[in-house]
Protein backbone atom coordinates (compact mmCIF):
# COMPACT_ATOMS: atom_id res chain seq x y z
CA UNK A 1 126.46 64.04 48.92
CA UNK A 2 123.73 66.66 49.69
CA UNK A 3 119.82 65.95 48.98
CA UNK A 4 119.75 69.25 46.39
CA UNK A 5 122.55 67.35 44.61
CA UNK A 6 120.98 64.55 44.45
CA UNK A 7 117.74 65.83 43.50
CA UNK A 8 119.40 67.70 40.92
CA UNK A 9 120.58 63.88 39.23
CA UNK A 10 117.40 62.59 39.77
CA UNK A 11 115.83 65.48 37.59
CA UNK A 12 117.93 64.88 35.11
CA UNK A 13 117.52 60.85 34.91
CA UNK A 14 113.46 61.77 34.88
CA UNK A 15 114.51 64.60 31.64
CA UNK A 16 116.29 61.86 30.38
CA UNK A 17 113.71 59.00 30.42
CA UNK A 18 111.51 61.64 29.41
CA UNK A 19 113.13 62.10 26.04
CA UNK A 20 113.82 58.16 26.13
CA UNK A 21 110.32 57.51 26.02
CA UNK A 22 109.45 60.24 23.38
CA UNK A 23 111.78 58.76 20.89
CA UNK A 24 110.55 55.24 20.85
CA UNK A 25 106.82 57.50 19.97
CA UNK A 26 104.38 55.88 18.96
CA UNK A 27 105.79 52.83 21.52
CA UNK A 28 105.32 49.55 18.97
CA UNK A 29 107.54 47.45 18.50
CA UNK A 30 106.21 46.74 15.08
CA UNK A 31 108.06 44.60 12.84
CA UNK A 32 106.05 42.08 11.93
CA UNK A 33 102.47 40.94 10.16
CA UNK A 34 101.55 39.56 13.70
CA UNK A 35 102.32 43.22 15.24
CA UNK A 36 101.22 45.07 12.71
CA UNK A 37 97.91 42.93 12.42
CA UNK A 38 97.00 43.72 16.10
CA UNK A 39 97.91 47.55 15.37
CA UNK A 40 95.40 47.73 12.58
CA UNK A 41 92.57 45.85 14.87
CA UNK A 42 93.77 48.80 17.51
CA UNK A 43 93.26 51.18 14.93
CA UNK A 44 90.32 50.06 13.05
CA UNK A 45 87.56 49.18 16.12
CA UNK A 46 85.57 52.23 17.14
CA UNK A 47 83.73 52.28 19.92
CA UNK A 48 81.98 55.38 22.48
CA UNK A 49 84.21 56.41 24.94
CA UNK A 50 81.45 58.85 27.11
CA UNK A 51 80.43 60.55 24.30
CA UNK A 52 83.61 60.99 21.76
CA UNK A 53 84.05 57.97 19.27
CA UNK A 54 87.79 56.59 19.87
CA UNK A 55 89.71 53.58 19.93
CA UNK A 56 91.78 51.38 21.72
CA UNK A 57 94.93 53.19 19.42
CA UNK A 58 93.90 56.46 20.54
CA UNK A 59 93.87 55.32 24.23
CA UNK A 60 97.56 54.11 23.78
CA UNK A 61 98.91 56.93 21.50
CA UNK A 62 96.86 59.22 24.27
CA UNK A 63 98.66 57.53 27.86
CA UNK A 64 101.89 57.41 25.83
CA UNK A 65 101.82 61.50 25.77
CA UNK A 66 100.68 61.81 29.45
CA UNK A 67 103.29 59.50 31.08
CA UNK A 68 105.81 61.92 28.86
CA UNK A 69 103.81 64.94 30.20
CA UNK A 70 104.04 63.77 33.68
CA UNK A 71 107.96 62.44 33.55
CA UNK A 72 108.72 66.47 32.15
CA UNK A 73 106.89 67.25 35.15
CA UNK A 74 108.61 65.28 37.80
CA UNK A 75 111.82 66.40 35.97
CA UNK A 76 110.62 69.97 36.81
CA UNK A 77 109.69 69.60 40.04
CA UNK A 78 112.28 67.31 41.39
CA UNK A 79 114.60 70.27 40.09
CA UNK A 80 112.53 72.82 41.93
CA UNK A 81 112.63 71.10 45.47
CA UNK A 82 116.99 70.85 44.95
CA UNK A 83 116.88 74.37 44.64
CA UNK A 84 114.69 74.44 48.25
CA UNK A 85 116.45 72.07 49.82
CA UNK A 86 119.75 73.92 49.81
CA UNK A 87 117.89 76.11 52.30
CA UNK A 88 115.71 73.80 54.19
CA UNK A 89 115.93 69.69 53.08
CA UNK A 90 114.22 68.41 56.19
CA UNK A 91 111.01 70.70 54.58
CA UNK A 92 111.28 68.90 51.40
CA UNK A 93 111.64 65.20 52.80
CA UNK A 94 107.64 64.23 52.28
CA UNK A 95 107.49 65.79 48.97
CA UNK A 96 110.86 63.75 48.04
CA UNK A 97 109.55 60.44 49.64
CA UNK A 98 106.19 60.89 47.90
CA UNK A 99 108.40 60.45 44.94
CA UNK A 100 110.53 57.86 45.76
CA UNK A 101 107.16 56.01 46.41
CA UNK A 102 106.14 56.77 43.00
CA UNK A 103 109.36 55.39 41.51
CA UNK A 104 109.10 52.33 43.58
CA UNK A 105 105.64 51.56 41.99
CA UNK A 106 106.92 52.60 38.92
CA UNK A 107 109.68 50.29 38.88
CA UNK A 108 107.73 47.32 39.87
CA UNK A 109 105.16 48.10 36.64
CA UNK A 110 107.67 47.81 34.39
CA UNK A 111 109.59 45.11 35.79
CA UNK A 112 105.93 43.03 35.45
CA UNK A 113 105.05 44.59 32.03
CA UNK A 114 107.62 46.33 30.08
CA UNK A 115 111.01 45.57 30.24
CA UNK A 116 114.96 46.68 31.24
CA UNK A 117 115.26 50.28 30.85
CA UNK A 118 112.12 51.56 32.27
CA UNK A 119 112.96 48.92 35.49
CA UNK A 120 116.45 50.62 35.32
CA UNK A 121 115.74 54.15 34.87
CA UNK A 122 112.82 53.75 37.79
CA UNK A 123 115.15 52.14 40.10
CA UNK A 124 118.45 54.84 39.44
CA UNK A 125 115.20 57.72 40.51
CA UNK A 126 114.72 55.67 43.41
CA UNK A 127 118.10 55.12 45.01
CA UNK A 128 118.68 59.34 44.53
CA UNK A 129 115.66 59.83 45.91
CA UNK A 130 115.98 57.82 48.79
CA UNK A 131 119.94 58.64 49.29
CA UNK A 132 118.00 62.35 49.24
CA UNK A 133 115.90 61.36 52.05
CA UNK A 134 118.02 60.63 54.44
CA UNK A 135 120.99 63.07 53.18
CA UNK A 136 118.41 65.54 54.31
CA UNK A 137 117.78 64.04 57.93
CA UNK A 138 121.66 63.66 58.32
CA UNK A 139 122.46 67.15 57.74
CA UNK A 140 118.94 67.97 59.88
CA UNK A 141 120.88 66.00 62.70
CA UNK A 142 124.40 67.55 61.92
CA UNK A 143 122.72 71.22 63.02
């Protein structure tokens, strides 16, 4: 399979964890008076964050939105480099392992703190990423 193809699937798993993660907003699995008790103390305890009051539920409302910002973004970008590695994949190969890096990481973090889909998702980036990788030093060699 060729690199821009399979940069093109691994764009679309990051859109699609994207939108994964944005539906479970605000990320609590709430369904208890234990759950919902240490929501409220997230909620309720103020304290100065470099100037701005905010608390601990602001923090995790707040990182919730970036990692969504940044998964749109590797969506994006992972579908940009496809389109420039149909011309040139051996240029693209650093940019594509700095990702599969990334996804590596990423797929560790959740196995340790969050839980199957994450893990799953991560690890489904990482094999079309790295399947990208060397697709794109195979067809360097084949020329």
């Amino acid at each position: 399979m060729k690199s821009s193809t399979l940069l093109r699937v691994a764009a679309v798993i990051s859109l699609l964890f994207c939108a994964l993660h944005m539906s479970g907003a605000p990320w609590t699995p709430a369904q208890g008076p234990g759950e919902m008790a240490v929501i409220d103390a997230m909620k309720s305890h103020h304290f100065d964050a470099v100037g701005p009051s905010r608390t601990y539920w602001d923090f995790y409302v707040g990182f919730g939105v970036i990692i969504d910002l940044y998964q749109l973004l590797q969506a994006v970008v992972l579908w940009q480099l496809a389109a420039l590695a149909k011309t040139d994949a051996l240029r693209v190969r650093p940019i594509v392992v700095t990702f599969l890096m990334a996804s590596i990481i990423n797929a560790a973090l959740s196995w340790k703190f969050f839980f199957a889909v994450p893990l799953i998702l991560n690890v489904v980036i990482a094999l079309c990423l790295g399947w990208a990788v060397m697709a794109a030093g195979k067809r360097a060699q084949d020329s």
